[in-house]
Protein backbone atom coordinates (compact mmCIF):
# COMPACT_ATOMS: atom_id res chain seq x y z
CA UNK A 1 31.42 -21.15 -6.45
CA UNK A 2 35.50 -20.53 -7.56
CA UNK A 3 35.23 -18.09 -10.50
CA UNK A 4 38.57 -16.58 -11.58
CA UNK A 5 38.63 -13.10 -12.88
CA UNK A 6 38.78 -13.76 -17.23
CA UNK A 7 40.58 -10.83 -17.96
CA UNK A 8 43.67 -11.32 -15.49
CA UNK A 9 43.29 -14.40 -14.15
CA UNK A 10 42.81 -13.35 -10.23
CA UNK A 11 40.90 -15.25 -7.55
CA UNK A 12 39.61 -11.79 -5.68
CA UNK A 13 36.32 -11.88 -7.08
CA UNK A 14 33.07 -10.77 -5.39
CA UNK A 15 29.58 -11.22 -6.19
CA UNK A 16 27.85 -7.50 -7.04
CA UNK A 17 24.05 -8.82 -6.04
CA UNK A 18 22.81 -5.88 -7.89
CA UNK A 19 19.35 -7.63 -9.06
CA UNK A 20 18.92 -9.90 -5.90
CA UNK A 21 18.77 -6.22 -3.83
CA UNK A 22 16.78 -4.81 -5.77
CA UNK A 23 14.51 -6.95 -6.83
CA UNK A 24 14.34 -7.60 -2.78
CA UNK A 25 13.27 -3.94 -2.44
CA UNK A 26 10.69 -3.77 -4.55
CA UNK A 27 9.54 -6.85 -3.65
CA UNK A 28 9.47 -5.86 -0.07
CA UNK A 29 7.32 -2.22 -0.74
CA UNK A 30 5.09 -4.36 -2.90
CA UNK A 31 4.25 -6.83 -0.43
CA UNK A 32 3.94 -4.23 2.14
CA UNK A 33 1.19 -2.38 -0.31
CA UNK A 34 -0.67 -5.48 -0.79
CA UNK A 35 -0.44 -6.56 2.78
CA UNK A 36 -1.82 -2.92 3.44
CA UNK A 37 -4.32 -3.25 1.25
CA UNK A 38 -4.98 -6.71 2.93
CA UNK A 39 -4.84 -5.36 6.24
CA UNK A 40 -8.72 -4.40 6.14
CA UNK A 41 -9.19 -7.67 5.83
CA UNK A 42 -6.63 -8.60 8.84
CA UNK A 43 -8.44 -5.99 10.57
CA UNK A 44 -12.03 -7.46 9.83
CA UNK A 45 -10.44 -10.70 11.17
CA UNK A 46 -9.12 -9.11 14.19
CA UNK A 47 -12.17 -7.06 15.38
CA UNK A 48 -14.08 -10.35 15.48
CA UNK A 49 -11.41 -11.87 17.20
CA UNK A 50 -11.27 -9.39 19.55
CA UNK A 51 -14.86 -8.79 20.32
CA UNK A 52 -14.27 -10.97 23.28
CA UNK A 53 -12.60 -8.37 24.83
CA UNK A 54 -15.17 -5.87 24.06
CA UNK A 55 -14.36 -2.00 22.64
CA UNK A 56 -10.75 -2.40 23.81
CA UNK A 57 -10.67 -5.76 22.28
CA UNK A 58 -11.83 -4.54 18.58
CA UNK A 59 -10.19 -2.00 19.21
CA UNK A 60 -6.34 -3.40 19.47
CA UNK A 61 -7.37 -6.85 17.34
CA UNK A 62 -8.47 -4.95 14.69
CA UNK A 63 -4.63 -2.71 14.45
CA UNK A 64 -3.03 -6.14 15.45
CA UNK A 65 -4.43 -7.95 12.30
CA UNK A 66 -4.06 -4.51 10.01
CA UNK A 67 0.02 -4.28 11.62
CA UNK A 68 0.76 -8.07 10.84
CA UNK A 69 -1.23 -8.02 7.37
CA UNK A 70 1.13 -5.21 5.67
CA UNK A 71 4.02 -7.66 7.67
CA UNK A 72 3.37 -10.29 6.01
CA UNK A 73 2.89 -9.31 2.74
CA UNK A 74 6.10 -7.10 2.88
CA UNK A 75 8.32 -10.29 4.30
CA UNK A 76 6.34 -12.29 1.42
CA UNK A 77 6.94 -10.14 -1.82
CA UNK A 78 10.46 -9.44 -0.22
CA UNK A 79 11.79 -13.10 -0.17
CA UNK A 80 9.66 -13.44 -4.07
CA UNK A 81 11.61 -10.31 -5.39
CA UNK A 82 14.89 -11.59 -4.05
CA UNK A 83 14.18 -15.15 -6.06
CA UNK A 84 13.54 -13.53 -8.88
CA UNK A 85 16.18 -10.88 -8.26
CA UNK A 86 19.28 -14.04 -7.51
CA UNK A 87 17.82 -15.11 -11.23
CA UNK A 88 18.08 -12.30 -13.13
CA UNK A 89 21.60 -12.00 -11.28
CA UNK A 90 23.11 -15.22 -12.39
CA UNK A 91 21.19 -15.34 -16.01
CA UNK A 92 21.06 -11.55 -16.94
CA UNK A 93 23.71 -9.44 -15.27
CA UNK A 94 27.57 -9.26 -15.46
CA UNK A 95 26.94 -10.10 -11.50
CA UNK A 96 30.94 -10.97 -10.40
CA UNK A 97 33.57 -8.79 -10.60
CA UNK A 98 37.03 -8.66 -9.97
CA UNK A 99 38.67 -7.15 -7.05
CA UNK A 100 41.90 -6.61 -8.54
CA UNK A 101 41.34 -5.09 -12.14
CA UNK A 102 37.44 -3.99 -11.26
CA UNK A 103 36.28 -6.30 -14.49
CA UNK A 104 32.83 -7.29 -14.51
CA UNK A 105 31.57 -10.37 -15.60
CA UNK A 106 29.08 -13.24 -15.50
CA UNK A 107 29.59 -16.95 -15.41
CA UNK A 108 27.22 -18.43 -17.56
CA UNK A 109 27.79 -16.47 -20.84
């Protein structure tokens, strides 16, 4: 989206990002937590999975499910904290600013 600078006018104008990173961040070491805390639960799932392969197979299934359950949560509350991060950007935060005379500014207000 074209946004010219309101103070002077200029068409150098970046987009700062500031709550889409950070809410991204947190979002991301949240997830991660409650995949953790989820990963007994991949782990569970794994060691029955893996009692196939006997000791060995509990064994790795049981860190395999416990590795991709704190994986998937992190990628999961990373991509929800960067949703609500991009909103709080465009409705919240002066989230542009100008390139040329370093003015910040939103679009909507």
């Amino acid at each position: 989206m074209y946004a010219p600078c309101p103070s002077c006018n200029s068409g150098r104008v970046a987009k700062k990002n500031i709550g889409k990173q950070t809410g991204g961040l947190i979002g991301a070491a949240g997830g991660a937590v409650s995949g953790a805390a989820g990963a007994l639960s991949g782990a569970e799932a794994g060691a029955v999975l893996g009692i196939v392969g006997g000791p060995v197979g509990i064994a790795v299934g049981s860190i395999a499910g416990a590795i991709l359950g704190g994986l998937f949560g992190g990628a999961a509350g990373g991509i929800a904290g960067a949703t609500l991060g991009e909103q709080i950007d465009e409705k919240v935060l002066d989230s542009y600013q100008c390139l040329e005379c370093g003015y910040s500014f939103s679009i909507n207000r």
